[in-house]
Protein backbone atom coordinates (compact mmCIF):
# COMPACT_ATOMS: atom_id res chain seq x y z
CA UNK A 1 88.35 118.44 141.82
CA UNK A 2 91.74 116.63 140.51
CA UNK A 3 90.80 113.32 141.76
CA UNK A 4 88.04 112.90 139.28
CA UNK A 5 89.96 114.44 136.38
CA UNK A 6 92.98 112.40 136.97
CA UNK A 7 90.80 109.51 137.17
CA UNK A 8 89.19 110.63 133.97
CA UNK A 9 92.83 110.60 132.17
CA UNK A 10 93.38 106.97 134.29
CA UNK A 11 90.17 105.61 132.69
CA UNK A 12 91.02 107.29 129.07
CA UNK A 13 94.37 105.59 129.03
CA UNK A 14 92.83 102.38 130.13
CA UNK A 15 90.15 102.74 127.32
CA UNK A 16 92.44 103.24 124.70
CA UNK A 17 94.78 100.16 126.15
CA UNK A 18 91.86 98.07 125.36
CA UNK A 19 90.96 99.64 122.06
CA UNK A 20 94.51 98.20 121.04
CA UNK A 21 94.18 94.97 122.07
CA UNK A 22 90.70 94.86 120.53
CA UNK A 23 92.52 96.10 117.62
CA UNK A 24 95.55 93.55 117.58
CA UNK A 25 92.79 90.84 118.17
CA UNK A 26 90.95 91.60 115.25
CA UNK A 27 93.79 92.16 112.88
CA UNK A 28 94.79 88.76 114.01
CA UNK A 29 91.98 87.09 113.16
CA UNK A 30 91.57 88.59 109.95
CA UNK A 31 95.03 87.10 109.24
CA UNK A 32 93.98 83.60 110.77
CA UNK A 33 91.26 84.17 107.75
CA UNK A 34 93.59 84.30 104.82
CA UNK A 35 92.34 82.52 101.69
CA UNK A 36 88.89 81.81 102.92
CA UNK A 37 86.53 83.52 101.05
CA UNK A 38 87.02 83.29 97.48
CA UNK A 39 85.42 86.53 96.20
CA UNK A 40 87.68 88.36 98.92
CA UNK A 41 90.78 85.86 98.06
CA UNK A 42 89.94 87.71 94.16
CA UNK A 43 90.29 91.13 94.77
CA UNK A 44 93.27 90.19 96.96
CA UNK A 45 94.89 88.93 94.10
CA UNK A 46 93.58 91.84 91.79
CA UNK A 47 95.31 94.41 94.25
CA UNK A 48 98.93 92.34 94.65
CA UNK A 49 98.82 92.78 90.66
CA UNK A 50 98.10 96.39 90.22
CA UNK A 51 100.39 97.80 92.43
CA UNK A 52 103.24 96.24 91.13
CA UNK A 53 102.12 96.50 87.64
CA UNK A 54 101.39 100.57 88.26
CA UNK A 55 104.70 100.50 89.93
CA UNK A 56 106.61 99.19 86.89
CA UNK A 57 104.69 101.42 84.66
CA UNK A 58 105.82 104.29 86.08
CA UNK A 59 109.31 102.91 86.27
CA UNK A 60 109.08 102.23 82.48
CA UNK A 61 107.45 105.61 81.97
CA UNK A 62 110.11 107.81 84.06
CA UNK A 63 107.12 109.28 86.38
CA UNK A 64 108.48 111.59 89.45
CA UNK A 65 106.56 109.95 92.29
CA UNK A 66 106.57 106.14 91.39
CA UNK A 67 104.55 105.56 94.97
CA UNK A 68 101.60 108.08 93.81
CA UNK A 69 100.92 105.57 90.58
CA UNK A 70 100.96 102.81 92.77
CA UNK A 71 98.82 103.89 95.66
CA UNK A 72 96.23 105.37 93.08
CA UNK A 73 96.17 102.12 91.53
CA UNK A 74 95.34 100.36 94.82
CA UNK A 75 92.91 102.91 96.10
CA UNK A 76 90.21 102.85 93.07
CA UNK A 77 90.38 98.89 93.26
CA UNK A 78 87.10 98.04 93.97
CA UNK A 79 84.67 94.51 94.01
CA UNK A 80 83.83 94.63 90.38
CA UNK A 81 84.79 96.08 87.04
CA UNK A 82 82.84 99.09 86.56
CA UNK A 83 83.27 99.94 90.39
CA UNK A 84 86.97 99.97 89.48
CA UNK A 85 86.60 102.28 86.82
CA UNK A 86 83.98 104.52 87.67
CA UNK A 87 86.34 105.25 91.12
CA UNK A 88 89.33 105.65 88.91
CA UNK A 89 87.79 108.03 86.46
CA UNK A 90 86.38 109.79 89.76
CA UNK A 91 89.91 110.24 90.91
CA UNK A 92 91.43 111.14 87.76
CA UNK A 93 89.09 113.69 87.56
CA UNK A 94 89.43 115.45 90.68
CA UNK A 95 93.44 115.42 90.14
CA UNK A 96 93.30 116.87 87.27
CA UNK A 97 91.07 119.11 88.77
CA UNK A 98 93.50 119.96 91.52
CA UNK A 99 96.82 120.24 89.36
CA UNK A 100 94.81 123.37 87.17
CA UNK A 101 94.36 124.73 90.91
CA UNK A 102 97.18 124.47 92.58
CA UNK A 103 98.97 125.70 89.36
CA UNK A 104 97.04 129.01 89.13
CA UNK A 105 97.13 129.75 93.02
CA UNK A 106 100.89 128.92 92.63
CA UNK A 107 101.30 131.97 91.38
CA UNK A 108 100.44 134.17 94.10
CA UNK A 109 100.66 131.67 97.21
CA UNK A 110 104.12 130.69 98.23
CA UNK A 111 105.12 134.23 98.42
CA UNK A 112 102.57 135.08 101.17
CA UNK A 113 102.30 132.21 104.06
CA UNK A 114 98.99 133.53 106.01
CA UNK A 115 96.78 132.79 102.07
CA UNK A 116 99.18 129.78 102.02
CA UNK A 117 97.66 128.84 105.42
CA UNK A 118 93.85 129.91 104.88
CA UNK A 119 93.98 128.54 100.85
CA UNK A 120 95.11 124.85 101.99
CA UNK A 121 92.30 125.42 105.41
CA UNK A 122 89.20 126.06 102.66
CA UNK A 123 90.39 123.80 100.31
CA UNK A 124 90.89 120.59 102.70
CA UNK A 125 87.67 121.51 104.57
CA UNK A 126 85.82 121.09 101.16
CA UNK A 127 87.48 118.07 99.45
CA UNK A 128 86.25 116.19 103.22
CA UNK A 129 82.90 117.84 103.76
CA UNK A 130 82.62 116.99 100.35
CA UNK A 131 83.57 113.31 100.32
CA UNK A 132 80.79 112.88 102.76
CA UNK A 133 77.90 114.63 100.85
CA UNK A 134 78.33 114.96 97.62
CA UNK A 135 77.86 111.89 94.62
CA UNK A 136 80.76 112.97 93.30
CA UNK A 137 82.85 113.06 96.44
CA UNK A 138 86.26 111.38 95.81
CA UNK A 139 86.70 113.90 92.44
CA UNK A 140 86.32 116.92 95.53
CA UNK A 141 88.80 115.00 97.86
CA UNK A 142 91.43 114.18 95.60
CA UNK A 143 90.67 117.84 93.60
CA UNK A 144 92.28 119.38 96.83
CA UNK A 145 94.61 116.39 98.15
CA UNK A 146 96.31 117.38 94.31
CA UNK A 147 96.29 121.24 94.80
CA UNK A 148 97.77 120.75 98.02
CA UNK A 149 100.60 118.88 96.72
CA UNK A 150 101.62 120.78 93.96
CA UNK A 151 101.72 123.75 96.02
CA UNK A 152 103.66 122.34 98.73
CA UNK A 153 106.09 120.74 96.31
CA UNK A 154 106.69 123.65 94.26
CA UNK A 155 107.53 125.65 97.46
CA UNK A 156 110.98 125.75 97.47
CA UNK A 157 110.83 126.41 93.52
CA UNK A 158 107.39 128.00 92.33
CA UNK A 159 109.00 127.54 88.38
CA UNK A 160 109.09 123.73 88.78
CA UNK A 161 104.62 123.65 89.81
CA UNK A 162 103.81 123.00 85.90
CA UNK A 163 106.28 120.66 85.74
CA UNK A 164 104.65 118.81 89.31
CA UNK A 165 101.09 119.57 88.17
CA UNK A 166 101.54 117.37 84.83
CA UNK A 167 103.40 114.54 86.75
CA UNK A 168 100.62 114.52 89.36
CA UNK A 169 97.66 113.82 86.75
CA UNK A 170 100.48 111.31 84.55
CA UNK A 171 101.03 109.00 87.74
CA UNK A 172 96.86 109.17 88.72
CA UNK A 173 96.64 108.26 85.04
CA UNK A 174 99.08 105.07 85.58
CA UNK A 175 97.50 103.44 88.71
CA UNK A 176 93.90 104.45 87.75
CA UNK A 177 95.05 102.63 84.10
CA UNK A 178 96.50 99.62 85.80
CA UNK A 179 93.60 99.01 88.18
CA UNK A 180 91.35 99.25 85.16
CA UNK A 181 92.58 96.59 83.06
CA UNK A 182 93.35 93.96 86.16
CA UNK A 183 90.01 94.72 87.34
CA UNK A 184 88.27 93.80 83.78
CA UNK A 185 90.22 91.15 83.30
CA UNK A 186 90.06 88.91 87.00
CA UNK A 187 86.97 90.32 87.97
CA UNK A 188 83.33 90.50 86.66
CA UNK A 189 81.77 93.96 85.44
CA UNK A 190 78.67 94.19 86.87
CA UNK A 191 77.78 97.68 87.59
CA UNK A 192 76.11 98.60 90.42
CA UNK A 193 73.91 101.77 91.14
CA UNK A 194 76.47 104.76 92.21
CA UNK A 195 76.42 104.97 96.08
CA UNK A 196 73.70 107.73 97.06
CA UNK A 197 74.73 111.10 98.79
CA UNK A 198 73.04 113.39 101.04
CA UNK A 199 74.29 116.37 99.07
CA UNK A 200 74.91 119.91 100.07
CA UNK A 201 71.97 120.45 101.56
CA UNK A 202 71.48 121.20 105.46
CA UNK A 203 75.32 121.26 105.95
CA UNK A 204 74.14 123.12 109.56
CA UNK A 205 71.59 120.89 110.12
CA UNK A 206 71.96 116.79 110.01
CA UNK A 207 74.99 117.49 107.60
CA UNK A 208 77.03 119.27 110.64
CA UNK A 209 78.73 116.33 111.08
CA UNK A 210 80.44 116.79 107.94
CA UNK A 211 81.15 119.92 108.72
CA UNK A 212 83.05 119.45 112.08
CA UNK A 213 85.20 116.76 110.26
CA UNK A 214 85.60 118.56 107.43
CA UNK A 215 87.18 121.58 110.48
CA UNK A 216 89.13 119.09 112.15
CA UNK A 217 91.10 117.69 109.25
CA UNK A 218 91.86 121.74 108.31
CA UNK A 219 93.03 122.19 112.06
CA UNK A 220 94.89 119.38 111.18
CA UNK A 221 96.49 119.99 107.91
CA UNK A 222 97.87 123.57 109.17
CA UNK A 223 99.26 122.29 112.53
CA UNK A 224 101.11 119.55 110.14
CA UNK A 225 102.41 122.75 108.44
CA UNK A 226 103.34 124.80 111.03
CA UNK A 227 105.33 122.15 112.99
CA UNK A 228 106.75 121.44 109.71
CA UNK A 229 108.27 124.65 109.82
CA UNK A 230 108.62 125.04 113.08
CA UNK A 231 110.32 122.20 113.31
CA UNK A 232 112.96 123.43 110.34
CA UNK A 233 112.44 120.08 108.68
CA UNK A 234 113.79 120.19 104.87
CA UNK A 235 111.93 117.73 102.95
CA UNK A 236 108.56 119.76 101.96
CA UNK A 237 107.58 116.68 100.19
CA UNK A 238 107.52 114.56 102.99
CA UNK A 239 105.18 116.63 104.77
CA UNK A 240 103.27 117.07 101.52
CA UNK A 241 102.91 112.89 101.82
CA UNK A 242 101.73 113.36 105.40
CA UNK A 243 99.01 115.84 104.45
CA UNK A 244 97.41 113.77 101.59
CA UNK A 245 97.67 110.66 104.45
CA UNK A 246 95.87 113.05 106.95
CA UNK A 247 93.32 114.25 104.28
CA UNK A 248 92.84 110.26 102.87
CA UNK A 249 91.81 109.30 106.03
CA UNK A 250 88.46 107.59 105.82
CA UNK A 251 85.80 109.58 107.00
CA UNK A 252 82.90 108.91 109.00
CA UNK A 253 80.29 106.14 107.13
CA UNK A 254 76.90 106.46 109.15
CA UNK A 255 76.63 110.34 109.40
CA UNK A 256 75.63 110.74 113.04
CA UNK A 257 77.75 112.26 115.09
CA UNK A 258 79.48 109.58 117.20
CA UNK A 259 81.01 109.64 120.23
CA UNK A 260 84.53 110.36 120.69
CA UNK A 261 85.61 106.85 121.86
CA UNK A 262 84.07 106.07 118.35
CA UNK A 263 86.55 108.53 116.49
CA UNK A 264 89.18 107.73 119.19
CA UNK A 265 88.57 104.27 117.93
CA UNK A 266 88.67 105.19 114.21
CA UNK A 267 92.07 107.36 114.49
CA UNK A 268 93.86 104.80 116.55
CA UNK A 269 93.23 102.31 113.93
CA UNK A 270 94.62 104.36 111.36
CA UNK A 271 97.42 105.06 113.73
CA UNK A 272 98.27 101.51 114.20
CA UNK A 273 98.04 100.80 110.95
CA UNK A 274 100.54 103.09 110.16
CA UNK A 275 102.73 101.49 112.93
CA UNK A 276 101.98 97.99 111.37
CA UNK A 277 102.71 99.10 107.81
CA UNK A 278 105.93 101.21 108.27
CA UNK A 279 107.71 98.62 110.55
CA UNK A 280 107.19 95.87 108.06
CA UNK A 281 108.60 98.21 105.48
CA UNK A 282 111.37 99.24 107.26
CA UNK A 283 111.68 95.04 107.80
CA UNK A 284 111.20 95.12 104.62
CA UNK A 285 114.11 97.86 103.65
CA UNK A 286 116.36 96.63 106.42
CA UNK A 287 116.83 93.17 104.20
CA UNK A 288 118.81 95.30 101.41
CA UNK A 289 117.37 93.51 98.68
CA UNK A 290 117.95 95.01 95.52
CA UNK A 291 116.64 92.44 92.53
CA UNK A 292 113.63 94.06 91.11
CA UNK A 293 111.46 90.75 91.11
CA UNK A 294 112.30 90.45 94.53
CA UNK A 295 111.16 93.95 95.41
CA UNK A 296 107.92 93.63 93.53
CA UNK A 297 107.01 90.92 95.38
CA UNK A 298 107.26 92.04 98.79
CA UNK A 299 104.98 94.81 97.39
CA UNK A 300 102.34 92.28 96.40
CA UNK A 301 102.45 90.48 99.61
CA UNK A 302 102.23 93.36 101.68
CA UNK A 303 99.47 94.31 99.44
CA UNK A 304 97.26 91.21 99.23
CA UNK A 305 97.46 91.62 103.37
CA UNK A 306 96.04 95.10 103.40
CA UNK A 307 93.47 94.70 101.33
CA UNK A 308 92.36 91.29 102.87
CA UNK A 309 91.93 93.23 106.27
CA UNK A 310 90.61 95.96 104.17
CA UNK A 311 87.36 93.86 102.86
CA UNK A 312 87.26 91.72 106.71
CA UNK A 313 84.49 91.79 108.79
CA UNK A 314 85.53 92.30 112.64
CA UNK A 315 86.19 96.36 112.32
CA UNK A 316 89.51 96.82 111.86
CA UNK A 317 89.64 97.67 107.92
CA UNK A 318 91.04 100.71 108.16
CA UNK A 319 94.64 99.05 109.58
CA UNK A 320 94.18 97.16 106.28
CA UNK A 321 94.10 100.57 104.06
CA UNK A 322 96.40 102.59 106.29
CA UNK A 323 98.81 99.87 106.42
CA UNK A 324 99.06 99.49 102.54
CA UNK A 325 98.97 102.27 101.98
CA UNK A 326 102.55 103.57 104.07
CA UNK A 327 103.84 100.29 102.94
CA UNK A 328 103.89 101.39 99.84
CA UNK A 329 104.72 105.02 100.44
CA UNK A 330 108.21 103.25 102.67
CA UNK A 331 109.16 101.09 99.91
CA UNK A 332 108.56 102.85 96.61
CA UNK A 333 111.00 105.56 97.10
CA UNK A 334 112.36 106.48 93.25
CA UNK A 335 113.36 105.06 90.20
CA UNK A 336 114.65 101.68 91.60
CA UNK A 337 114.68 99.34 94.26
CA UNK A 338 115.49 101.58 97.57
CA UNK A 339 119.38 101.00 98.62
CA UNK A 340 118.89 102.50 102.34
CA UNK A 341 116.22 102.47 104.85
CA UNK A 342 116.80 106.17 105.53
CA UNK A 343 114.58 108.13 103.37
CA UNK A 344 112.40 105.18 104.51
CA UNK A 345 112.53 105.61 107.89
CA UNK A 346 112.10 109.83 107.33
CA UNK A 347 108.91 108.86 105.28
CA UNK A 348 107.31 106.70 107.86
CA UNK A 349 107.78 108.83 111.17
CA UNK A 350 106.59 111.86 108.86
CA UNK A 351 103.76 109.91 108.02
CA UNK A 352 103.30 108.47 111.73
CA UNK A 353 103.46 112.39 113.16
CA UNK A 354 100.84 113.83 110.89
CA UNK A 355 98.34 110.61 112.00
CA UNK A 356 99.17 111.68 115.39
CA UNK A 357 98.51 115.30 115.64
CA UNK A 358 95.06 114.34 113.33
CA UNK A 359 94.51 112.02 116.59
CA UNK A 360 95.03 114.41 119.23
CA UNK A 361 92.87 117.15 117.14
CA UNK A 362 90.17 115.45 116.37
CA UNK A 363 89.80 114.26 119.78
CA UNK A 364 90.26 117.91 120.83
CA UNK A 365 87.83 119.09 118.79
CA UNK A 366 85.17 116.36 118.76
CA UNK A 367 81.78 118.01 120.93
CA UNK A 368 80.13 116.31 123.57
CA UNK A 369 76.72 114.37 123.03
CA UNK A 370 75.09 117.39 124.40
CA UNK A 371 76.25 119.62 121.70
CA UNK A 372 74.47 117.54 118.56
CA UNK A 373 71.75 119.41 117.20
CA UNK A 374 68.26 118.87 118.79
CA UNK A 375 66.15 117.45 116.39
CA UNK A 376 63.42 119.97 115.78
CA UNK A 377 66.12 122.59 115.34
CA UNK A 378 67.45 121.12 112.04
């Protein structure tokens, strides 16, 4: 009985060695691609401009968390104009959404951790079930990705969750602003048909698989907690970063079930782009430079990179979005230029554990083949 177990575990570990190099090979070609493809070359360009210019706006602005403007302006960048704005006004939406949340439940949560626990459960399992069903779905997953961070910020000091609330919606405001105008400016408007949903119907029926992801990234969101605390770590905002990475992890695209080397497949490369991301940051940091030109542009390099493997074609886009996006979380770390790679290096293996236990629990929890619904009992 052990021998075929342990040579289950031998053939896993082989599996997932060649996932990686797989993974390394394509993110290597996709390099070897740079500058190729003009459209692609475009909203390359469009994306090394918006960060830094959502970046300096919230410099110029005094916002709280400088990297929040700056990732929301690189995640509603899309191929054209109107894309661009309809995903901003999407996101703006659901943040504002999520501050009036997570200021009323503010009152009540942090004083009793077991609703803390089951309030941030419910509310992550709908903002993901969500993005996968409804029209409307980014609004739902940033709506709780927001509630969840005011919450966990205002922790330590409920009297300060207005205060995080407003900041929250005023940096989604900046980077969804900033995207905007590059976008309409460098790239045409054309508007294309919204993307079409399956909605809310038969979540226990071909749905389910939204529901099982939607579980997973709750099982995920409270073990981040409890080894948080468990763990006596002090910087509640840090793990409040490492939730909203969890949570922003993309989700499923055909609907069907999968296999669990496919979501073994998907997590690892949103693992590795982590790895990629937050070691050329902390590269990056480890250089000491502290002209603000200087800093900007590393930004829009690292940028350009990500989102070029982000739009590639041999499956490994999400290292291109996962690595982008800790870049930027490393580097942007206040009002100024960062003068020590510690809070960088505390940002990036926060960041790194929370991809890991979402790793280990969604392959955990991910059924066998046998378990998908049979079709006539839908």
């Amino acid at each position: 009985m052990k021998e075929p177990i342990l040579q289950a575990v031998i053939d896993d570990f082989a599996e997932g060695g060649r996932m990686v190099g797989r993974a390394l090979d394509g993110w290597t070609r996709e390099l070897g691609e740079l500058g190729q493809d003009p459209a692609r070359t475009r909203q390359c360009l469009v994306a090394a401009i918006v960060v830094p210019l959502a970046t300096t706006m919230a410099l110029l602005l005094r916002a709280e968390s400088v990297w929040w403007a700056a990732i929301s302006g690189y995640m509603t960048i899309m191929a054209t104009g109107a894309a661009s704005v309809r995903k901003g006004l999407l996101r703006l939406t659901g943040t504002i959404g999520g501050a009036a949340l997570g200021f009323v439940m503010a009152r009540w949560l942090p004083y009793d951790h077991f609703a803390l626990c089951l309030f941030l459960a419910g509310v992550t399992m709908l903002g993901v079930i969500a993005m996968q069903v409804s029209p409307h779905g980014l609004a739902w997953l940033f709506g709780a990705i927001t509630a969840i961070l005011v919450l966990l910020e205002g922790l330590n000091n409920p009297l300060q969750v207005p205060y995080i609330a407003f900041y929250r919606v005023f940096e989604v405001a900046i980077g969804v602003a900033a995207s905007a105008i590059v976008a309409n400016l460098l790239m045409h408007w054309h508007a294309d048909p919204p993307p079409i949903a399956p909605g809310w119907r038969h979540l226990l029926g071909p749905q389910w698989p939204a529901v099982l992801h939607g579980m997973r990234a709750a099982i995920a969101v409270i073990v981040v907690l409890e080894v948080w605390i468990w763990m006596d770590l002090p910087q509640v905002t840090e793990m409040a970063i490492t939730i909203a990475v969890v949570m922003s992890a993309p989700v499923i695209g055909d609907g069907s079930l999968g296999t669990r080397h496919a979501v073994a497949e998907r997590s690892l490369h949103r693992f590795l782009g982590c790895l990629l991301g937050g070691i050329a940051a902390l590269f990056c940091l480890s250089l000491s430079v502290t002209s603000f030109p200087w800093w900007l542009a590393m930004i829009a390099g690292a940028v350009w990179i990500g989102m070029h493997v982000q739009m590639g074609k041999h499956g490994v886009g999400y290292l291109g979005t996962q690595s982008a996006f800790v870049f930027i979380v490393t580097m942007i770390q206040g009002p100024a230029p960062p003068t020590s790679i510690l809070p960088g290096i505390d940002r990036f293996v926060g960041i790194a554990g929370g991809l890991a236990i979402l790793l280990v629990v969604s392959l955990m929890l991910w059924p066998s083949e046998t378990d998908q619904p049979a079709p006539g009992k839908q």
